[in-house]
Protein backbone atom coordinates (compact mmCIF):
# COMPACT_ATOMS: atom_id res chain seq x y z
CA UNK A 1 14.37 31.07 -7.32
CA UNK A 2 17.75 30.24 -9.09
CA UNK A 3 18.61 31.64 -12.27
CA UNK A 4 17.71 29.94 -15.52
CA UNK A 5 21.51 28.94 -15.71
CA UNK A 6 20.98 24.90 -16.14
CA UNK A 7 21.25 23.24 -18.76
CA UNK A 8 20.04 19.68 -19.78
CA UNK A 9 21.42 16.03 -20.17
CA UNK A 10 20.23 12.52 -20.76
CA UNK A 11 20.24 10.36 -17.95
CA UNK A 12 23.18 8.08 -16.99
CA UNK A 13 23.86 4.75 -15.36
CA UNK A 14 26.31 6.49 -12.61
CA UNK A 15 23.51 8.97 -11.99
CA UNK A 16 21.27 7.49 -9.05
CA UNK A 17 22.62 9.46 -6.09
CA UNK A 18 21.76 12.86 -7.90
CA UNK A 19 18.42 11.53 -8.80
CA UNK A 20 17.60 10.45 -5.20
CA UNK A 21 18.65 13.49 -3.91
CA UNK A 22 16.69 15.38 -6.16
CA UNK A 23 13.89 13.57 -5.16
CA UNK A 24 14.01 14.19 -1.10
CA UNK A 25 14.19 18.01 -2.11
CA UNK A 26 11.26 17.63 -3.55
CA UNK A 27 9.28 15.22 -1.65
CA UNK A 28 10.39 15.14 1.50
CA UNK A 29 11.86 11.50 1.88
CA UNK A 30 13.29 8.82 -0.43
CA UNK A 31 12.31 5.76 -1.83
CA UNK A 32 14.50 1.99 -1.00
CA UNK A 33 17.55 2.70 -3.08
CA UNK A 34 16.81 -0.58 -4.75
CA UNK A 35 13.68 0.40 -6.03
CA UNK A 36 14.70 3.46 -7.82
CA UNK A 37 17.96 0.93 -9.59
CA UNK A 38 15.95 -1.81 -10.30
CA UNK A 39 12.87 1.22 -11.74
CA UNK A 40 14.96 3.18 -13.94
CA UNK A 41 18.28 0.64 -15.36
CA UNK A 42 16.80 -3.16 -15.16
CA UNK A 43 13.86 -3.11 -17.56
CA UNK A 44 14.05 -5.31 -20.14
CA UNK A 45 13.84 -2.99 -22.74
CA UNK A 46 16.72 -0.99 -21.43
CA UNK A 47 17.66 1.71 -19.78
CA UNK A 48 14.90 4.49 -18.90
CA UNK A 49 14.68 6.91 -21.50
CA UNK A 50 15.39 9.84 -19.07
CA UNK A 51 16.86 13.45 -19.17
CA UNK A 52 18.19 15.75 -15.68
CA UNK A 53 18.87 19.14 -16.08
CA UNK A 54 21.80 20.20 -14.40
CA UNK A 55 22.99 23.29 -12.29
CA UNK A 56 26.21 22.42 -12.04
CA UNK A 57 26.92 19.28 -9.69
CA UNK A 58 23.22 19.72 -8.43
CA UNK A 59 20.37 17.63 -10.56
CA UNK A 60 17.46 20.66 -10.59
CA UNK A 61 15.16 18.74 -12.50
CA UNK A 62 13.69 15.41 -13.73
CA UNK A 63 11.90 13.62 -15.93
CA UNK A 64 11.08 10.18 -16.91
CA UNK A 65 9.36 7.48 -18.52
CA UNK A 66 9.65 3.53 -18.46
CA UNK A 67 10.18 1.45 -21.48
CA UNK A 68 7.44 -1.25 -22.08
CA UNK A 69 5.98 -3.20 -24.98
CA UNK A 70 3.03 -2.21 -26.98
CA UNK A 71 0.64 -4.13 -28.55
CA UNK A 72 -1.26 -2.23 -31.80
CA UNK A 73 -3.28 -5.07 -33.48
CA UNK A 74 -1.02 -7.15 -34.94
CA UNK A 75 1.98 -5.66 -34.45
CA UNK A 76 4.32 -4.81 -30.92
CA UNK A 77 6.14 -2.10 -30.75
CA UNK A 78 8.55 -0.16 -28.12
CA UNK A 79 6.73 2.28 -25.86
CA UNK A 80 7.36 4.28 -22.85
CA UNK A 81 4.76 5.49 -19.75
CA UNK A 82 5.31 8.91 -18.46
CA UNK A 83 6.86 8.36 -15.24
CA UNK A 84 8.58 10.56 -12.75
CA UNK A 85 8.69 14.03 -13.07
CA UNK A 86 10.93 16.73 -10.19
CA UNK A 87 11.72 20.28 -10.56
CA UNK A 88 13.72 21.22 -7.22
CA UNK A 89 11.95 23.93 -5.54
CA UNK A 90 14.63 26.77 -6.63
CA UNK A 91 13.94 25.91 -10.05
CA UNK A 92 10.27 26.37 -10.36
CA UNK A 93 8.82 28.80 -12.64
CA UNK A 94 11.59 28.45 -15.57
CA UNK A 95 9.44 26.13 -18.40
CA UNK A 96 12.02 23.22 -16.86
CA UNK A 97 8.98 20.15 -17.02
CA UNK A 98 8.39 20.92 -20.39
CA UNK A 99 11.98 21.54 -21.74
CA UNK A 100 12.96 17.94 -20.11
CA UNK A 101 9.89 16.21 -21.09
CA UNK A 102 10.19 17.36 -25.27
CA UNK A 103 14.11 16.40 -24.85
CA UNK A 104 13.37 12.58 -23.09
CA UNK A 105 10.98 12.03 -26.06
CA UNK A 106 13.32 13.10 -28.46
CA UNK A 107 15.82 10.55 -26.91
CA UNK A 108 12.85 7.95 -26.62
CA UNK A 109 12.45 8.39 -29.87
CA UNK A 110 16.20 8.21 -31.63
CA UNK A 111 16.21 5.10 -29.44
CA UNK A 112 12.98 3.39 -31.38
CA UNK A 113 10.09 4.00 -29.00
CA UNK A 114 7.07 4.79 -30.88
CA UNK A 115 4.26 5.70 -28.78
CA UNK A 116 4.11 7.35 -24.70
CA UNK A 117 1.14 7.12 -22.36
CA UNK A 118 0.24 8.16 -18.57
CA UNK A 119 -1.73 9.28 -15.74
CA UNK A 120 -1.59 12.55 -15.31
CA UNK A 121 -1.72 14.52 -11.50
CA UNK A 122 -3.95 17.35 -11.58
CA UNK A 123 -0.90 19.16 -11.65
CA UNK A 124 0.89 17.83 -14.62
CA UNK A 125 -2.42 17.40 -16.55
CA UNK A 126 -2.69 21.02 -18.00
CA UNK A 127 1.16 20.34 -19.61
CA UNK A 128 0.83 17.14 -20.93
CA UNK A 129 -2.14 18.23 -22.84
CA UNK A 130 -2.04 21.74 -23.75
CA UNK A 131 2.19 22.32 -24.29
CA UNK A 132 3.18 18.14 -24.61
CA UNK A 133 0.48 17.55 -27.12
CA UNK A 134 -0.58 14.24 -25.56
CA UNK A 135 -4.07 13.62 -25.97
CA UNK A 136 -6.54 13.02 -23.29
CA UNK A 137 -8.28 9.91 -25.18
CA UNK A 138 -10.50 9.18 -21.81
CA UNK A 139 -10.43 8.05 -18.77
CA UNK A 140 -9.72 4.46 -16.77
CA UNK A 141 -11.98 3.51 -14.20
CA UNK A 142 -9.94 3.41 -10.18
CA UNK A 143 -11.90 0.24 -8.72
CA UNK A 144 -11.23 0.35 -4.76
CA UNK A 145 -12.68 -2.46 -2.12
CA UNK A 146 -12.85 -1.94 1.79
CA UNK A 147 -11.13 -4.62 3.72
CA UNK A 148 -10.41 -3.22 6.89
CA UNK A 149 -11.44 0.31 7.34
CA UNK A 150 -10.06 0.30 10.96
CA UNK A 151 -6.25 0.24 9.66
CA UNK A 152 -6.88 3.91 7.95
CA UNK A 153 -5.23 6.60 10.19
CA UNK A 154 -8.46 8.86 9.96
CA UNK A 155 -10.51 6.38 10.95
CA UNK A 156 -11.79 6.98 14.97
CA UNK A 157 -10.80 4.42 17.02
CA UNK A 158 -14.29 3.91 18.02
CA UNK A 159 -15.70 3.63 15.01
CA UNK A 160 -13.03 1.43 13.85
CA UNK A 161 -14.95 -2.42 14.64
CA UNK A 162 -18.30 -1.39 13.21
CA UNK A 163 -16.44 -0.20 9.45
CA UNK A 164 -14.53 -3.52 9.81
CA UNK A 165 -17.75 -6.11 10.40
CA UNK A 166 -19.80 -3.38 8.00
CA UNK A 167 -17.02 -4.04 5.17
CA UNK A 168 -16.52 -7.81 6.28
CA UNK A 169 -20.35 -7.92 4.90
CA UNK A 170 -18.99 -6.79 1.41
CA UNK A 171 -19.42 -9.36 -1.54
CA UNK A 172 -16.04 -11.78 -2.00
CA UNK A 173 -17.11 -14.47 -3.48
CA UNK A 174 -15.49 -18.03 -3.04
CA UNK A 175 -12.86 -20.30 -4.49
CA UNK A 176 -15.84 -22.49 -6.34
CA UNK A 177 -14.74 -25.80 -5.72
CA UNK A 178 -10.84 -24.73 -7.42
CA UNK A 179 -7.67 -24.92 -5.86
CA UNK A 180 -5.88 -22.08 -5.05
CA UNK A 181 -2.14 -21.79 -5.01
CA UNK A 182 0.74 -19.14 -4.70
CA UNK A 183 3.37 -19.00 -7.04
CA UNK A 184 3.49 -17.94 -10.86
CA UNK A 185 2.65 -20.92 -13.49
CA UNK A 186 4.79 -22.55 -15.74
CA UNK A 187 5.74 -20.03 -18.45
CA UNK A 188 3.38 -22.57 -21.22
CA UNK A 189 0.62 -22.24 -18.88
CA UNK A 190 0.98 -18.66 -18.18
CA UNK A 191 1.28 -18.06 -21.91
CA UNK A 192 -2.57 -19.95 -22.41
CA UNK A 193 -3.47 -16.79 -19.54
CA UNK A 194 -2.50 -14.08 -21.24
CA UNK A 195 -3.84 -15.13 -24.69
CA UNK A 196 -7.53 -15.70 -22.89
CA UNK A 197 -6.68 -12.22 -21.30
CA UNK A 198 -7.46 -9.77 -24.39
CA UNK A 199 -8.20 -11.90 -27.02
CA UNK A 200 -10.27 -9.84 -29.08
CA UNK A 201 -8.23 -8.36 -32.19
CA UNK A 202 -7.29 -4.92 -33.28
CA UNK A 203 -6.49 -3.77 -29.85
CA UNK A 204 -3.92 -1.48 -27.57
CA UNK A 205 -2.47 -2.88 -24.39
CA UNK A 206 0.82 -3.42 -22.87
CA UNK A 207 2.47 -6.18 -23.93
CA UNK A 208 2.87 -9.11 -21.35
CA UNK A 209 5.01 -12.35 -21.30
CA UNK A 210 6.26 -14.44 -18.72
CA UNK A 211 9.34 -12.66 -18.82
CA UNK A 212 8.17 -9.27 -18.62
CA UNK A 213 5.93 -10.41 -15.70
CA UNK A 214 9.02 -11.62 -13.82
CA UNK A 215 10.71 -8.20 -13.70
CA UNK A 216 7.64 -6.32 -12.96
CA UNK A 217 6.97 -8.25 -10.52
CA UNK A 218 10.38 -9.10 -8.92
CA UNK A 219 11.24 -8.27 -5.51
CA UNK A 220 13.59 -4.81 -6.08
CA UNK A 221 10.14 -3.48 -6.70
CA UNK A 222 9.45 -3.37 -2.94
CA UNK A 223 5.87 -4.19 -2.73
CA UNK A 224 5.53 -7.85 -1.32
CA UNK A 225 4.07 -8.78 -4.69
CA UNK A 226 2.59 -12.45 -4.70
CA UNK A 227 0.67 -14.57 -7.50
CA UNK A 228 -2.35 -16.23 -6.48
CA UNK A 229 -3.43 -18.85 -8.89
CA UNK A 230 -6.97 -20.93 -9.54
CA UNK A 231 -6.41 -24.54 -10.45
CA UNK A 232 -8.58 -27.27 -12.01
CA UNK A 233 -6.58 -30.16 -11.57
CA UNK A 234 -3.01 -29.00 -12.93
CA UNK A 235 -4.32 -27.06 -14.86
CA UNK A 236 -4.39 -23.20 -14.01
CA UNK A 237 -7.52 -21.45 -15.19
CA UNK A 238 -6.66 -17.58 -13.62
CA UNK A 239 -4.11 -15.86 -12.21
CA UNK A 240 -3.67 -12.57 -10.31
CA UNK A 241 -1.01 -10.89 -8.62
CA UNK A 242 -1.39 -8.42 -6.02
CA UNK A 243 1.12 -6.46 -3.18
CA UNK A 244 1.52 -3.77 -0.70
CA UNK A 245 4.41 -1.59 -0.49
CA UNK A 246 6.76 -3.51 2.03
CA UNK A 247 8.85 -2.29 5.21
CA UNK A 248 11.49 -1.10 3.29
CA UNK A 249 9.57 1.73 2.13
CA UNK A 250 9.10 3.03 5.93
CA UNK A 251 7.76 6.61 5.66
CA UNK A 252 5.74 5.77 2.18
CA UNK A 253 4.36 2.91 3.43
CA UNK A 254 0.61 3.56 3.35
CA UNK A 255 -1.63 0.67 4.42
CA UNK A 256 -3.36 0.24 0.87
CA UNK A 257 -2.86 -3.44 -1.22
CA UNK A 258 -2.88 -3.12 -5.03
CA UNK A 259 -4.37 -5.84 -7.44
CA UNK A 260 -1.92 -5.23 -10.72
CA UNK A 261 -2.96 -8.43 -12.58
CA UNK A 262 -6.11 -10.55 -12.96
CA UNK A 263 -5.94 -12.59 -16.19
CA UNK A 264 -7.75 -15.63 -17.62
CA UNK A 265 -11.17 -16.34 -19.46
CA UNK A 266 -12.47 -18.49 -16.95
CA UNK A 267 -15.10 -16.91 -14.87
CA UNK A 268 -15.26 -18.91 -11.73
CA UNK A 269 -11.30 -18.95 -11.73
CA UNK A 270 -11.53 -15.09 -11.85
CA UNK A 271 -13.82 -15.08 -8.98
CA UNK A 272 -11.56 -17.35 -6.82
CA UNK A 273 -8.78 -15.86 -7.37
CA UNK A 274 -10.05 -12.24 -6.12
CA UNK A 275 -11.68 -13.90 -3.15
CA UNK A 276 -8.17 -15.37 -2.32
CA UNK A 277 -6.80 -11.75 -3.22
CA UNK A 278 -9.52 -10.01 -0.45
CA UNK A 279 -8.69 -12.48 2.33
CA UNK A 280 -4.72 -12.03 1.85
CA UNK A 281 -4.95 -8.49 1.89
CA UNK A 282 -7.08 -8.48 4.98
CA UNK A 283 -4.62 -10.50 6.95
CA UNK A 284 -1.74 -8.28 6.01
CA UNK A 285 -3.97 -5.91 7.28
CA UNK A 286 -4.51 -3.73 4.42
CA UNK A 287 -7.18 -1.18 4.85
CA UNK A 288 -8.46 -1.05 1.02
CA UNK A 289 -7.57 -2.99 -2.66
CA UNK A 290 -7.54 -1.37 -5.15
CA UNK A 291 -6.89 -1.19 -9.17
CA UNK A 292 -7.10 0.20 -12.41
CA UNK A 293 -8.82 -1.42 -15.07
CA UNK A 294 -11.06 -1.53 -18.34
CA UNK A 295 -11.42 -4.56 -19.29
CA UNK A 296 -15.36 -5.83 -19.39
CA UNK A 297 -14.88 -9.14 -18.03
CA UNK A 298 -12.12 -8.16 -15.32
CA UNK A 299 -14.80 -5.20 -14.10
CA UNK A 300 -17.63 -7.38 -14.17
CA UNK A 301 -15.67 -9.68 -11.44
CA UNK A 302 -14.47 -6.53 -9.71
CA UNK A 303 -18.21 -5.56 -8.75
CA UNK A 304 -19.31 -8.92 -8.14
CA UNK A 305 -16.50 -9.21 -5.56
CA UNK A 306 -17.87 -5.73 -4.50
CA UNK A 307 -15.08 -2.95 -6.05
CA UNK A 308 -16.66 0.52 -6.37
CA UNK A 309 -15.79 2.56 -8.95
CA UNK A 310 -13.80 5.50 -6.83
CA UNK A 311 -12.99 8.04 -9.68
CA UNK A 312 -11.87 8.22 -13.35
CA UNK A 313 -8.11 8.72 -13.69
CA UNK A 314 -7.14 10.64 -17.03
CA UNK A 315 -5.67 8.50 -20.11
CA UNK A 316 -3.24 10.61 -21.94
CA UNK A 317 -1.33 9.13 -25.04
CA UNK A 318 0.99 10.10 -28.63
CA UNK A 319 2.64 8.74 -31.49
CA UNK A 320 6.22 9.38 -30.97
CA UNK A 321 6.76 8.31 -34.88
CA UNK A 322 4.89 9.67 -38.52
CA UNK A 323 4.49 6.02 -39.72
CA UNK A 324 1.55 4.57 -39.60
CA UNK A 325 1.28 2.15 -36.18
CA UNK A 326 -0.42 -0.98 -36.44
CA UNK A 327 -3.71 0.26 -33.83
CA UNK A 328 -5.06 3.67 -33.67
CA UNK A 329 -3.44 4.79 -30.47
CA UNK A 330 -5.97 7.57 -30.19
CA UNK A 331 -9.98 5.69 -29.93
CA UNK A 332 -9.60 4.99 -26.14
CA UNK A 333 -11.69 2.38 -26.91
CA UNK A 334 -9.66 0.31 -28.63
CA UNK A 335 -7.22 0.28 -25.10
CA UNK A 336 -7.21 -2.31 -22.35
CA UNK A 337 -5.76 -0.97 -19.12
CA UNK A 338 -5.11 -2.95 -16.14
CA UNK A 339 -3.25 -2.06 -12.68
CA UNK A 340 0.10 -3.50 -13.20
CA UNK A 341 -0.06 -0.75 -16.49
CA UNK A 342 0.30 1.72 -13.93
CA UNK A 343 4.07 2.30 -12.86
CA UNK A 344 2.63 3.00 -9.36
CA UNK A 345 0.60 0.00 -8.42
């Protein structure tokens, strides 16, 4: 172990090459280069609020978080999710996640961001909660589906065809008579979406627009992601976006297609739309599809589609300010959480 001899900065725009290196010390590879530019400078609310602590020339640690939008009630405000989080192996042991964490939220702060949340690893959990003060408010339901169990490496070869025509069996419901389509909708159109999504008042979810869609969505973020849309007429009555990580991500690359947005108050749109989601994902060949989400109606087409609930993944969150926010960030069930809220889907 190195001596306690670093010291700590906020990140800056020239400092990619550091961070990447950091990261294969840590994790063995690296992610596409564009990824980790378009991840932590291109968001639209700026920079990533991010701090490195330095041992010299060498980055020793990390940490993160990514700048969204916030909606509390009435109100949106800035907000960050926890994001990535390295301490190079000679550097464990010296208090360095917490030091860098209590410093980026001091920056996130000064800069106007008002509240963090995450998903805590069983490894980061006990810090974020007992020395971060973030609060465990509950948990988010992980919704998985099988699509073709014979694409998962553990999977015998024999046993392969029978998992396939056993999950082939599964629910997926049908496009109802709709027409589906690829392609995001007019930004007017879209709009109608997203106010059907959560309509009920007094609530806390990340904020979505058109725009904001666009970059999370774009291609830098390296995982194939395409909308699949439900029409009656011209008239689009759901949406969902889904993607797998592409070929640029070579060694990470792990067979498994993520559903990060299903939006719209029209049930039988819903429904189509995930039934165009399942038979996509099987032809790219994806093993499972899977999400995180909260939202009644969304879940209720999840099962009927036939998602499993596959565990409960913690839901940590603070006030980064003493004024009074326009939502009570801390009744969990005041949030509505869906997979694109998760900086790894």
């Amino acid at each position: 172990m190195s001596e306690a001899n670093w010291s700590m900065r906020a990140m800056e725009a020239g400092d990619l090459d550091l961070i990447r290196a950091l990261y294969a010390a840590v994790w063995g590879y690296n992610r596409p280069r564009d990824y980790d530019q378009w991840r932590y400078f291109t968001a639209p609310e700026g920079i990533c609020p991010a701090m490195l602590a330095m041992d010299g020339e060498r980055a020793a640690g990390f940490y993160t978080a990514w700048p969204v939008r916030i909606r509390l009630g009435d109100e949106v405000v800035p907000g960050i999710q926890s994001m990535d989080t390295m301490t190079h192996p000679d550097y464990q042991g010296q208090g360095m996640f917490v030091k860098l964490a209590n410093a980026c939220y001091e920056l996130a702060a000064s800069r106007g961001f008002e509240v963090i949340y995450g998903f805590p690893n069983p490894l980061s959990y006990p810090g974020f909660v007992r020395r971060l003060n973030l609060d465990h408010s509950g948990n988010i339901a992980h919704w998985t589906r099988p699509i073709r169990p014979s694409a998962h490496p553990r999977v015998p070869g024999a046993l392969g065809p029978l998992a396939d025509a056993a999950a082939a069996l599964w629910p997926r419901g049908s496009a109802g008579g709709l027409e589906i389509r690829s392609g995001r909708p007019e930004p007017a159109a879209l709009g109608a979406l997203l106010g059907d999504w959560c309509a009920e008042p007094g609530l806390c979810r990340i904020e979505r627009t058109p725009q904001w869609l666009d970059w999370r969505y774009a291609p830098e973020a390296g995982h194939d992601y395409e909308w699949v849309c439900a029409y009656e007429g011209d008239t689009p009555v759901a949406a969902g976006v889904w993607g797998m990580r592409g070929a640029a991500w070579a060694e990470a690359a792990d067979g498994r297609a993520h559903l990060v947005e299903l939006l719209g108050g029209h049930r039988r749109g819903v429904e189509a739309v995930l039934a165009a989601v399942i038979g996509r994902a099987r032809r790219r060949r994806a093993w499972i599809l899977e999400t995180l989400c909260n939202v009644a109606p969304v879940v209720a087409a999840l099962r009927r589609a036939g998602f499993v609930r596959h565990r409960m993944a913690p839901f940590i969150v603070r006030a980064l300010t003493a004024r009074t926010l326009g939502a009570n960030v801390h009744a969990h069930a005041s949030w509505r959480i869906m997979g694109g809220d998760v900086d790894t889907l």
